[in-house]
C-alpha atoms as a PDB file:
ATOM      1  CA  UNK A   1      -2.642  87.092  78.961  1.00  0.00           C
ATOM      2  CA  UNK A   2       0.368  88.984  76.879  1.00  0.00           C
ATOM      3  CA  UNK A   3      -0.496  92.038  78.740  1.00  0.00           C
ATOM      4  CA  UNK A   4      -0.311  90.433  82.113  1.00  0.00           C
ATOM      5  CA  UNK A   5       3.082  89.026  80.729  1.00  0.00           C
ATOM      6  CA  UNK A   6       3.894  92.329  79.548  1.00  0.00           C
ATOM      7  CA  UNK A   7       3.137  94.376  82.902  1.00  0.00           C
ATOM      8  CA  UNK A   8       4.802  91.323  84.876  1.00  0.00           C
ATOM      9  CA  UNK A   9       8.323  91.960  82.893  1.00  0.00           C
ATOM     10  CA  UNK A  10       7.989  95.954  82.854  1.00  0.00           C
ATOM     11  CA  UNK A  11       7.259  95.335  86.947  1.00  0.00           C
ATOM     12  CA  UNK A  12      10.515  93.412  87.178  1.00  0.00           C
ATOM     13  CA  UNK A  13      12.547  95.714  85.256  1.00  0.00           C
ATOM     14  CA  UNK A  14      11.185  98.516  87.248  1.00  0.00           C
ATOM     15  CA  UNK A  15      12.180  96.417  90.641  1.00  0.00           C
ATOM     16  CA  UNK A  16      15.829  95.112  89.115  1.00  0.00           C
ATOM     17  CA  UNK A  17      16.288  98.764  88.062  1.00  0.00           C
ATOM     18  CA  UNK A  18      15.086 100.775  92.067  1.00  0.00           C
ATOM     19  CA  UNK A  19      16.790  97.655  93.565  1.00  0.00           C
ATOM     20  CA  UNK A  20      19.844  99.781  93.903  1.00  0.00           C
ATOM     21  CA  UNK A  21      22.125  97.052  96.023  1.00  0.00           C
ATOM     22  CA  UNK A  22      25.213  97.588  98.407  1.00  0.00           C
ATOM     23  CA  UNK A  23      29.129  97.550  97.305  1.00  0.00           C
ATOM     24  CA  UNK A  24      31.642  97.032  99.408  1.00  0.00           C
ATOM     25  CA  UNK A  25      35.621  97.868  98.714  1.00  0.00           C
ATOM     26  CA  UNK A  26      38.544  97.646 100.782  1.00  0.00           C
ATOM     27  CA  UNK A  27      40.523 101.076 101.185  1.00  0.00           C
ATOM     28  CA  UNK A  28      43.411 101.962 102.695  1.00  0.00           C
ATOM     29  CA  UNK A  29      43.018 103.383 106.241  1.00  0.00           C
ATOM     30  CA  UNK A  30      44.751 106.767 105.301  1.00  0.00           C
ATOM     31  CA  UNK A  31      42.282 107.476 102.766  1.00  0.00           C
ATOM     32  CA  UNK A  32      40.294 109.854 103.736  1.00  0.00           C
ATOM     33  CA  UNK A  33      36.279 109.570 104.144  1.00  0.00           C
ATOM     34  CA  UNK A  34      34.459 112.490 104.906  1.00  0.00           C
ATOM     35  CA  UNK A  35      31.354 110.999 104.421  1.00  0.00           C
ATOM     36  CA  UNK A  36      28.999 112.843 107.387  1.00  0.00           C
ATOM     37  CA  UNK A  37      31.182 116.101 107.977  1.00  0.00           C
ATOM     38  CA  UNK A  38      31.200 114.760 111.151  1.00  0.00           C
ATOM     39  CA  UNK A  39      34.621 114.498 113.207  1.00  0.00           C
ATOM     40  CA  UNK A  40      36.228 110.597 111.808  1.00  0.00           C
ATOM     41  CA  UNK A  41      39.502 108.925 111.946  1.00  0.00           C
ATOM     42  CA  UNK A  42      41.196 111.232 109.737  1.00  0.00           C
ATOM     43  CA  UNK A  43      40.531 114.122 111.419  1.00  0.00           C
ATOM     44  CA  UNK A  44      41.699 112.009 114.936  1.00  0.00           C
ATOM     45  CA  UNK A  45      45.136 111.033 113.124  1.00  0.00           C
ATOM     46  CA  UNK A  46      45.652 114.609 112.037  1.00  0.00           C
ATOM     47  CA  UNK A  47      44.996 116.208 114.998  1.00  0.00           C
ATOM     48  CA  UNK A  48      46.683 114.203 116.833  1.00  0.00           C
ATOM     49  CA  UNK A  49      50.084 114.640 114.549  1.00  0.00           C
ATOM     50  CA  UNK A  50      49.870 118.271 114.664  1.00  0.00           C
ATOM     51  CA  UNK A  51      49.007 118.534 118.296  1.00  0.00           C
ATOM     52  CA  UNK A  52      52.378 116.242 118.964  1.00  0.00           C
ATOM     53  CA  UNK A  53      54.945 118.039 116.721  1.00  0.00           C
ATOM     54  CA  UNK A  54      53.661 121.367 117.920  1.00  0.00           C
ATOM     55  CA  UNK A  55      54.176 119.857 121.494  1.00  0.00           C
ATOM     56  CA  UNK A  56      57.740 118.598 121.715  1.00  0.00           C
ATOM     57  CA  UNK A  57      59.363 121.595 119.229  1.00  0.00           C
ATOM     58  CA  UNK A  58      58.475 123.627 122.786  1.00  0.00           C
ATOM     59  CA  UNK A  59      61.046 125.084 125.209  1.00  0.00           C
ATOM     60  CA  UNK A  60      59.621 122.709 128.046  1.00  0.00           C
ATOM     61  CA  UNK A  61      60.987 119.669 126.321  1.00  0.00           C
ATOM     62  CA  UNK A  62      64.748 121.754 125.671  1.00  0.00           C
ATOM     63  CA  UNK A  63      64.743 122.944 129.703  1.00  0.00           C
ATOM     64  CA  UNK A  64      63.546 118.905 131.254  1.00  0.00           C
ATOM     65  CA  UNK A  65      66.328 117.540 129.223  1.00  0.00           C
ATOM     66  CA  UNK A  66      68.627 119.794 130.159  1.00  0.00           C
ATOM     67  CA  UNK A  67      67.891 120.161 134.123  1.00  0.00           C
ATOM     68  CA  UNK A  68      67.275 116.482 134.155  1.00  0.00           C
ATOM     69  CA  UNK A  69      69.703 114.898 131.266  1.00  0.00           C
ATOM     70  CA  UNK A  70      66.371 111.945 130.133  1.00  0.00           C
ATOM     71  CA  UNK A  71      63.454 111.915 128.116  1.00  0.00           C
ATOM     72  CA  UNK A  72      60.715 113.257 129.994  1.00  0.00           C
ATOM     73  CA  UNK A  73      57.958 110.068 131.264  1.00  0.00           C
ATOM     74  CA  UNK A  74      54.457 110.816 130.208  1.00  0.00           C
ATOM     75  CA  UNK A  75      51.302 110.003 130.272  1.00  0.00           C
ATOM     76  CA  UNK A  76      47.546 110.891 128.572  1.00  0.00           C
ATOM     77  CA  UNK A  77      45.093 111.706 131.360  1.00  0.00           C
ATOM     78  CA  UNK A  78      41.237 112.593 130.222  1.00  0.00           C
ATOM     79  CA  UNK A  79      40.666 114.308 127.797  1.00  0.00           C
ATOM     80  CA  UNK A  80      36.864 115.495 127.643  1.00  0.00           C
ATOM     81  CA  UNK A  81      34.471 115.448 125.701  1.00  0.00           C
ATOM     82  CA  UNK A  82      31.903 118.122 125.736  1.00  0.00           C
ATOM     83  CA  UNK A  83      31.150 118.619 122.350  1.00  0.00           C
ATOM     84  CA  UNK A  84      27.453 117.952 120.329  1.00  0.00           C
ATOM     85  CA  UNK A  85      28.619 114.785 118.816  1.00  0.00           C
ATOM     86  CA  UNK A  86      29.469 111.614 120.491  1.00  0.00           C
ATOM     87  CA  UNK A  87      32.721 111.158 119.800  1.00  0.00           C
ATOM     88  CA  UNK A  88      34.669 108.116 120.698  1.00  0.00           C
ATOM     89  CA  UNK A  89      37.468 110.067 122.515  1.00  0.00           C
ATOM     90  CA  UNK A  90      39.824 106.688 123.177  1.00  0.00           C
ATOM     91  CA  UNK A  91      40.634 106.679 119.554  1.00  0.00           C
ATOM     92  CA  UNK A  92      41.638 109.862 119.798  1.00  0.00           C
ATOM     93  CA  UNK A  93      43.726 109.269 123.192  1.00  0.00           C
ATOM     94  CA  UNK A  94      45.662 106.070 120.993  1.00  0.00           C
ATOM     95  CA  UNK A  95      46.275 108.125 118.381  1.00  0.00           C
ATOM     96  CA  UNK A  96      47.908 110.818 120.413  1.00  0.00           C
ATOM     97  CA  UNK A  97      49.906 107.876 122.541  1.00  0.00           C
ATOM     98  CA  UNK A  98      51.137 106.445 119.220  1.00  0.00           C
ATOM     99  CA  UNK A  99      52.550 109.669 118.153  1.00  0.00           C
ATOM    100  CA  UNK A 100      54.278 110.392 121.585  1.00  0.00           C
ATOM    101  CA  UNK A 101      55.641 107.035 121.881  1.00  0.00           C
ATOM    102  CA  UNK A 102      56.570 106.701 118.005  1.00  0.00           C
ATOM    103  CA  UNK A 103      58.652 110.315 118.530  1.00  0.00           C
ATOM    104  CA  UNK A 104      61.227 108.551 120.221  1.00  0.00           C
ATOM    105  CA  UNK A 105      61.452 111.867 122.304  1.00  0.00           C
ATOM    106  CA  UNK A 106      59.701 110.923 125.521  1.00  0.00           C
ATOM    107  CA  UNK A 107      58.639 107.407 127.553  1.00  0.00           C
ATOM    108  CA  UNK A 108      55.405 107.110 128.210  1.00  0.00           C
ATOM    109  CA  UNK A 109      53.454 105.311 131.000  1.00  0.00           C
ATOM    110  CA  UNK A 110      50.499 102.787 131.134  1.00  0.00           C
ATOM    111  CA  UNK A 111      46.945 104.329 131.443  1.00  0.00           C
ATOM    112  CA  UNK A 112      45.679 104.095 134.683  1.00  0.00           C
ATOM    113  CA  UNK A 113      43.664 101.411 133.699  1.00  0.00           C
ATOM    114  CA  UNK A 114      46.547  99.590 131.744  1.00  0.00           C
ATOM    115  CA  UNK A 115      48.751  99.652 135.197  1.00  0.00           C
ATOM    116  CA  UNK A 116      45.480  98.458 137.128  1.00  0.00           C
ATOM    117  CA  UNK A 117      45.600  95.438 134.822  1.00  0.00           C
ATOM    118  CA  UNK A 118      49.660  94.775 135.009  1.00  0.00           C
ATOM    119  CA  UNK A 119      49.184  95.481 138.704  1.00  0.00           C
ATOM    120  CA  UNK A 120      47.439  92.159 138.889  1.00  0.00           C
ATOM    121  CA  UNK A 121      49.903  90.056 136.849  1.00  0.00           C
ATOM    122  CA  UNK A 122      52.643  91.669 139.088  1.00  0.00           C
ATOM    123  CA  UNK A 123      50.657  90.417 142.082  1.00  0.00           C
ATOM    124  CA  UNK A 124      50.116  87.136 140.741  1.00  0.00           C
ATOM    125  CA  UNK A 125      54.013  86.036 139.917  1.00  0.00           C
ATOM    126  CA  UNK A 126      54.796  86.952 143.478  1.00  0.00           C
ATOM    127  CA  UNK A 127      52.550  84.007 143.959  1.00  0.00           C
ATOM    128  CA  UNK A 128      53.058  81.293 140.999  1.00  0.00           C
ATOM    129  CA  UNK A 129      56.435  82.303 139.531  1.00  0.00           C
ATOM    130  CA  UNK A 130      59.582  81.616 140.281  1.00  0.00           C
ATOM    131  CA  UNK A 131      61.227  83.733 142.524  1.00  0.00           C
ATOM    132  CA  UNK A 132      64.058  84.317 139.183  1.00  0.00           C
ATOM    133  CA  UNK A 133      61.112  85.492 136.710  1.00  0.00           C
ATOM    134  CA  UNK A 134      58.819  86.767 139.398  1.00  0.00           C
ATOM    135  CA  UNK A 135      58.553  90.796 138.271  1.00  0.00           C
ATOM    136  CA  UNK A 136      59.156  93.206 141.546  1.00  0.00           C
ATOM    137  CA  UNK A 137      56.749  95.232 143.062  1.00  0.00           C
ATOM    138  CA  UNK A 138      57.545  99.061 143.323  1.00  0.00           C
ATOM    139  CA  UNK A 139      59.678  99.277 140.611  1.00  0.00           C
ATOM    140  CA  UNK A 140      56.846 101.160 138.261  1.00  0.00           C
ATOM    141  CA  UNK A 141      58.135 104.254 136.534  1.00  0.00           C
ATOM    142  CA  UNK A 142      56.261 107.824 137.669  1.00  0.00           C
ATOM    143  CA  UNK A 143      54.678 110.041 135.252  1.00  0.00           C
ATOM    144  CA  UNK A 144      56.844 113.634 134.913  1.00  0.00           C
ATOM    145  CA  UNK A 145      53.970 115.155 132.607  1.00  0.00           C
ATOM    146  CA  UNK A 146      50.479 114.420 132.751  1.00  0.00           C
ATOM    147  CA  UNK A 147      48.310 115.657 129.480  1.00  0.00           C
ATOM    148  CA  UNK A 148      45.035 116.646 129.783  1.00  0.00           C
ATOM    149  CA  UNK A 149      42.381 118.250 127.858  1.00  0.00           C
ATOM    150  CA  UNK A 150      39.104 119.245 126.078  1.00  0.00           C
ATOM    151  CA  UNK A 151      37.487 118.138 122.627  1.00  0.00           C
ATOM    152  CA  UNK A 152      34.448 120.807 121.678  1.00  0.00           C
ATOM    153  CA  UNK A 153      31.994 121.704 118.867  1.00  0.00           C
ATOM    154  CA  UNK A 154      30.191 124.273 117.578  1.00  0.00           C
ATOM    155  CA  UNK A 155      27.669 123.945 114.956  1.00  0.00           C
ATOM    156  CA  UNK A 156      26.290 126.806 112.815  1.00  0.00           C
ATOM    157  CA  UNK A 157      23.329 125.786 110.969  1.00  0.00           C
ATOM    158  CA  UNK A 158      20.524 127.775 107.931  1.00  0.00           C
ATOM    159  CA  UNK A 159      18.296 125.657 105.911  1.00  0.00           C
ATOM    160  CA  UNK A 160      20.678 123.177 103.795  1.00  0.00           C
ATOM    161  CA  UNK A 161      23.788 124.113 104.900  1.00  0.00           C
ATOM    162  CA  UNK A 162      25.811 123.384 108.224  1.00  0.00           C
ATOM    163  CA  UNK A 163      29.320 124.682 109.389  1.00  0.00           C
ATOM    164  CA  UNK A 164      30.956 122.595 112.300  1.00  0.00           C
ATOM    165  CA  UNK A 165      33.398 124.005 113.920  1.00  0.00           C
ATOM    166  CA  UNK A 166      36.046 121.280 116.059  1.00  0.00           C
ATOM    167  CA  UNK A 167      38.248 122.726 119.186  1.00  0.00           C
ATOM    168  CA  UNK A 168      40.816 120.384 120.432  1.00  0.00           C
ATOM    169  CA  UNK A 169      42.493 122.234 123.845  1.00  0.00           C
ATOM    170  CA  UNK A 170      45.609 119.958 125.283  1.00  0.00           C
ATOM    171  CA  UNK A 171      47.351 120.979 128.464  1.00  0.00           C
ATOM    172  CA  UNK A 172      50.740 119.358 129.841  1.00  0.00           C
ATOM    173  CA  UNK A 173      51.171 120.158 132.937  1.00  0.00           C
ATOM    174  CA  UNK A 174      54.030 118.575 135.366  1.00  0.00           C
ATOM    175  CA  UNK A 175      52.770 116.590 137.594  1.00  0.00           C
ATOM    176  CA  UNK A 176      55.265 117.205 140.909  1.00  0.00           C
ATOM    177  CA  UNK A 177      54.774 120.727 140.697  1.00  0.00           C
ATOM    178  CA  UNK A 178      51.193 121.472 138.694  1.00  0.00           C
ATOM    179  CA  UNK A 179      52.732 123.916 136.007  1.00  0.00           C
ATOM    180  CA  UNK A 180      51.264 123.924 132.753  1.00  0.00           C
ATOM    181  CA  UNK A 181      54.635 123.763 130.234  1.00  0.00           C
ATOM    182  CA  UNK A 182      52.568 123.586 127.445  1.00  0.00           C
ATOM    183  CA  UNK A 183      49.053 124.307 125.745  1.00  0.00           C
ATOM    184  CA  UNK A 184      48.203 123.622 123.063  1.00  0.00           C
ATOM    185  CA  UNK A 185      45.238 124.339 120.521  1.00  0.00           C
ATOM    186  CA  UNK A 186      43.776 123.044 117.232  1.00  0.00           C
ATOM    187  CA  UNK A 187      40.694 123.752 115.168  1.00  0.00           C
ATOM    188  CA  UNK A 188      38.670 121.794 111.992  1.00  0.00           C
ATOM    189  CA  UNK A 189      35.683 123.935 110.048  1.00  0.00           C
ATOM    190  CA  UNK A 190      33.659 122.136 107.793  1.00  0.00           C
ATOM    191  CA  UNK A 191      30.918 123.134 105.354  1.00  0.00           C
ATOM    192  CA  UNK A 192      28.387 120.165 104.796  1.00  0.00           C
ATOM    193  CA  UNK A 193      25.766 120.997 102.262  1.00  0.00           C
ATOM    194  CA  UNK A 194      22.683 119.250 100.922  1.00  0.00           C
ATOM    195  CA  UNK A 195      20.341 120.495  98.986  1.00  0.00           C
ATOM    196  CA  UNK A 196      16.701 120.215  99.899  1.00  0.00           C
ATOM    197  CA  UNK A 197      17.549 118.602 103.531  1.00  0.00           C
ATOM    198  CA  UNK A 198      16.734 121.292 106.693  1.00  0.00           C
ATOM    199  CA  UNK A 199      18.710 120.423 109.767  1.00  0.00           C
END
């Protein structure tokens, strides 16, 4: 009987002890969490930030102002994805309207499916509001610059180790006559290693 007891409290020790258990803290959302190697928000925000400044310190944003005498109206198009990862690429987009918009150096249009969904509401107060806050049709400012682009990967891989390569390529071309003004490119390499793990 003792050495049923005995095994019983060495088996619970053993289970208490393997249990392991989740914890959960709260960080802040600029901490950075490379916990995959995999492309994550960081690398979105940063990206994103460099892409931006790099973007309006060009000429093209010195000549519009200049022929024109405004900010410049833009808007994100698609930007692709086509690398090995699945990659929510909308997070990306906000993070790169956020930085345009935050600039103070351009205006910046509704997505295409933003305006589809303002579209409506227009539509509707020509029917239900009053004819003093009723919002007019064909008043919608267009788009001077339209930025587009391509998100890539390239992974390198031997036994435990894996380099991933990230390719960001952003275009803004203006939209009335279909130059490109600007191109723009930026590139991530990571190193993941783990010991006794084959890819």
């Amino acid at each position: 009987m003792r050495r049923i007891t005995m095994l019983l409290l060495v088996g619970l020790v053993i289970l208490v002890g393997c249990g392991g258990g989740r914890t959960v803290k709260r960080i802040e959302t600029t901490e950075v969490t490379d916990l995959s190697g995999e492309w994550n928000d960081t690398d979105s925000r940063l990206v994103a930030e460099k892409m931006v400044s790099d973007m309006l310190s060009r000429i093209w944003l010195t000549n519009f102002l200049k022929e024109e005498g405004k900010n410049p109206t833009v808007i994100v198009g698609t930007i692709r994805n086509m690398s090995t990862e699945h990659v929510n690429m909308e997070i990306f987009t906000k993070d790169i309207e956020r930085e345009l918009i935050n600039s103070g150096q351009v205006q910046f249009v509704a997505s295409k499916e933003e305006r589809e969904e303002i579209r409506e509401e227009r539509e509707d107060q020509q029917v239900f509001a009053s004819l003093e806050t009723a919002k007019r049709l064909g008043q919608e400012y267009g788009a001077d610059f339209v930025l587009i682009g391509t998100f890539k990967s390239v992974e390198d891989v031997l036994e435990g180790k894996k380099a991933i390569l990230y390719s960001v390529d952003l275009e803004l071309i203006d939209v009335e006559q279909n130059l490109k003004v600007w191109i723009g490119n930026k590139k991530i390499k990571k190193l993941i290693e783990q010991a006794g793990y084959k890819w």
